[in-house]
C-alpha atoms as a PDB file:
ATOM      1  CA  UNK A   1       1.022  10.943  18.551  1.00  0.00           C
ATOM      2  CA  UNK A   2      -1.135  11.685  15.198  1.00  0.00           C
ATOM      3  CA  UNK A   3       1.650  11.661  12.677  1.00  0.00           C
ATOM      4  CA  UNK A   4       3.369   8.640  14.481  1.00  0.00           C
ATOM      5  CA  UNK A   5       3.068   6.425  11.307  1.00  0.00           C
ATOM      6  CA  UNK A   6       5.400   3.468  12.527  1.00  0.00           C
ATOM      7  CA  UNK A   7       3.430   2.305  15.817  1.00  0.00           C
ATOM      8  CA  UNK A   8       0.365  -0.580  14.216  1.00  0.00           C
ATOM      9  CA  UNK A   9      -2.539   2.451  14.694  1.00  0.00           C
ATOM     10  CA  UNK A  10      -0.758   4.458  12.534  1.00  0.00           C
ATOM     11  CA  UNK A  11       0.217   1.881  10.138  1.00  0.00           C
ATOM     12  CA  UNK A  12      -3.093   1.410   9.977  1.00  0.00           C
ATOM     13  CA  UNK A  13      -4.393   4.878   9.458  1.00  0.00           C
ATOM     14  CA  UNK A  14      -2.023   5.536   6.364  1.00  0.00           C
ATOM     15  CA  UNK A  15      -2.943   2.393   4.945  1.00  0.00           C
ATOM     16  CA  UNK A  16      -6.664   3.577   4.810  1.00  0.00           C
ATOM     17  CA  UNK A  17      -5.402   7.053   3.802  1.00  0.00           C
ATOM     18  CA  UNK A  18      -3.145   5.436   0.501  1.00  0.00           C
ATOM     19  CA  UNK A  19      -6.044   3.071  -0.792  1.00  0.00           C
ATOM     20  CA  UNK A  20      -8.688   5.982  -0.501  1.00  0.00           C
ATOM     21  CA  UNK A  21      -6.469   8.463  -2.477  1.00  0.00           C
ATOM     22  CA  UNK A  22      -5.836   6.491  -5.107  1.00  0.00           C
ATOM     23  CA  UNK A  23      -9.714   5.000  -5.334  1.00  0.00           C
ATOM     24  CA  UNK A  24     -10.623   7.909  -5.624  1.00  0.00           C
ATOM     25  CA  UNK A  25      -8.680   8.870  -8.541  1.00  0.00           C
ATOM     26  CA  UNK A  26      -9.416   5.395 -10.360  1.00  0.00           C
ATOM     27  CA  UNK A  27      -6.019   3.360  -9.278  1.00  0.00           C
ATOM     28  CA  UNK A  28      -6.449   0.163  -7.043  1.00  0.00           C
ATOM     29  CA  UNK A  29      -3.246  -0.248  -4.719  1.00  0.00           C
ATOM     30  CA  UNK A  30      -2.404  -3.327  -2.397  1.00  0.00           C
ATOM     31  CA  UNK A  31      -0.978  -1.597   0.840  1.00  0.00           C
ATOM     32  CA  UNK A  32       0.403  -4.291   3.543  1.00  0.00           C
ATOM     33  CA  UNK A  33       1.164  -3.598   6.736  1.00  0.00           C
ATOM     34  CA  UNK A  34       4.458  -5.841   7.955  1.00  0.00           C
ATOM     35  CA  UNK A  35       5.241  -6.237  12.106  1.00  0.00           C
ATOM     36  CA  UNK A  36       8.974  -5.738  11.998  1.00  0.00           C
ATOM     37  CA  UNK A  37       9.119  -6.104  15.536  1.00  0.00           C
ATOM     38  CA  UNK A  38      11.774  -4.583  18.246  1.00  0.00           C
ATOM     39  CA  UNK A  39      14.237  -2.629  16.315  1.00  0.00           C
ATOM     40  CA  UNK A  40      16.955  -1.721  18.483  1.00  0.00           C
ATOM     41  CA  UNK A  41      18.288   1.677  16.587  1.00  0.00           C
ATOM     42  CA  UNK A  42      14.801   3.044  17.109  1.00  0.00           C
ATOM     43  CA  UNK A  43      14.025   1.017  20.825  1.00  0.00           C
ATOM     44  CA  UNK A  44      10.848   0.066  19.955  1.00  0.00           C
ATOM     45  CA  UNK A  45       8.533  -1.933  17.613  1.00  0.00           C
ATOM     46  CA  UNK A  46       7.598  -0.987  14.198  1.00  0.00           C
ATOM     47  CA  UNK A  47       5.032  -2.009  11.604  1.00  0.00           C
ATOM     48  CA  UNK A  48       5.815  -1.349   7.588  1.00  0.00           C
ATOM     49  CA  UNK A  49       3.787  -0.191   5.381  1.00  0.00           C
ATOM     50  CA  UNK A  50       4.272  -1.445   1.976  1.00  0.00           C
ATOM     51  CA  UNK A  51       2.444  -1.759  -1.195  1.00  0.00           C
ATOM     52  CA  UNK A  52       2.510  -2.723  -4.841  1.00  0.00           C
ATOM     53  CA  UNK A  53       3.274   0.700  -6.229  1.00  0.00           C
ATOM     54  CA  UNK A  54       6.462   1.109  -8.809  1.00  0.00           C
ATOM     55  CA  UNK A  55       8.557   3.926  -8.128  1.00  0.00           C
ATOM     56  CA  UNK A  56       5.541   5.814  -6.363  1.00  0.00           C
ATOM     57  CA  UNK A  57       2.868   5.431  -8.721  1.00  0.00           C
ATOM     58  CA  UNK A  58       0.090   2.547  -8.702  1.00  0.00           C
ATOM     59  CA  UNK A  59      -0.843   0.159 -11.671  1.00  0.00           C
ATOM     60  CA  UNK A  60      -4.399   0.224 -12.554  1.00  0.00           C
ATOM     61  CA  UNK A  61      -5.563  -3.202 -11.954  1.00  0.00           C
ATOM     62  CA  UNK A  62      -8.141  -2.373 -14.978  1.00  0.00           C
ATOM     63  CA  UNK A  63      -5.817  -2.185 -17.622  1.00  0.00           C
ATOM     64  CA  UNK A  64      -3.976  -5.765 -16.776  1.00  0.00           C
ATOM     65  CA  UNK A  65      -7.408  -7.563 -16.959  1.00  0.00           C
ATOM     66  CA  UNK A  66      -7.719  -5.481 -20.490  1.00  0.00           C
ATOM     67  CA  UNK A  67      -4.711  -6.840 -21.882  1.00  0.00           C
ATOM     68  CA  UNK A  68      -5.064 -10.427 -20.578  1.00  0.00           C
ATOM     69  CA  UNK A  69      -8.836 -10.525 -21.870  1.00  0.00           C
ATOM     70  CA  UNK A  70      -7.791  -8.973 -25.031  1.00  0.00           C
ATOM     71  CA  UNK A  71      -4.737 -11.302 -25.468  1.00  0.00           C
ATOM     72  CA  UNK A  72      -7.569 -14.768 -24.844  1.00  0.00           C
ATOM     73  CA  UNK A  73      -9.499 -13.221 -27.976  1.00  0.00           C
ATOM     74  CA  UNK A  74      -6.860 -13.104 -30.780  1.00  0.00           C
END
């Protein structure tokens, strides 16, 4: 199943697919996968996907190591 986005394959594939989209448009994102194991509602295994985003949107790595470096000058 291509779209199947629960079983560890596909975990993996939208992983990939998250990271590269926002690379590409300058973001860095930290995108886990997490093995949640059997879950009985669904009767099967499932791996999570989860990543450091806030409320959808990524946090440019960039700009904290601006601040911090800026903030050891003054």
């Amino acid at each position: 199943m291509e779209a199947d986005f629960c079983t560890p394959d596909g975990a993996r594939r939208l992983k990939a697919k998250i990271e590269e989209y926002w690379k590409e448009r300058g973001y860095n994102v930290d995108v886990k996968l997490v093995e949640a194991g059997f879950v009985p509602a669904m009767r099967s295994a499932r791996t999570d996907v989860r990543s450091d985003m806030v409320n959808g949107m990524p946090r440019r790595r960039e700009q904290a190591e601006d601040r911090r470096s800026i903030g050891e000058l003054a």
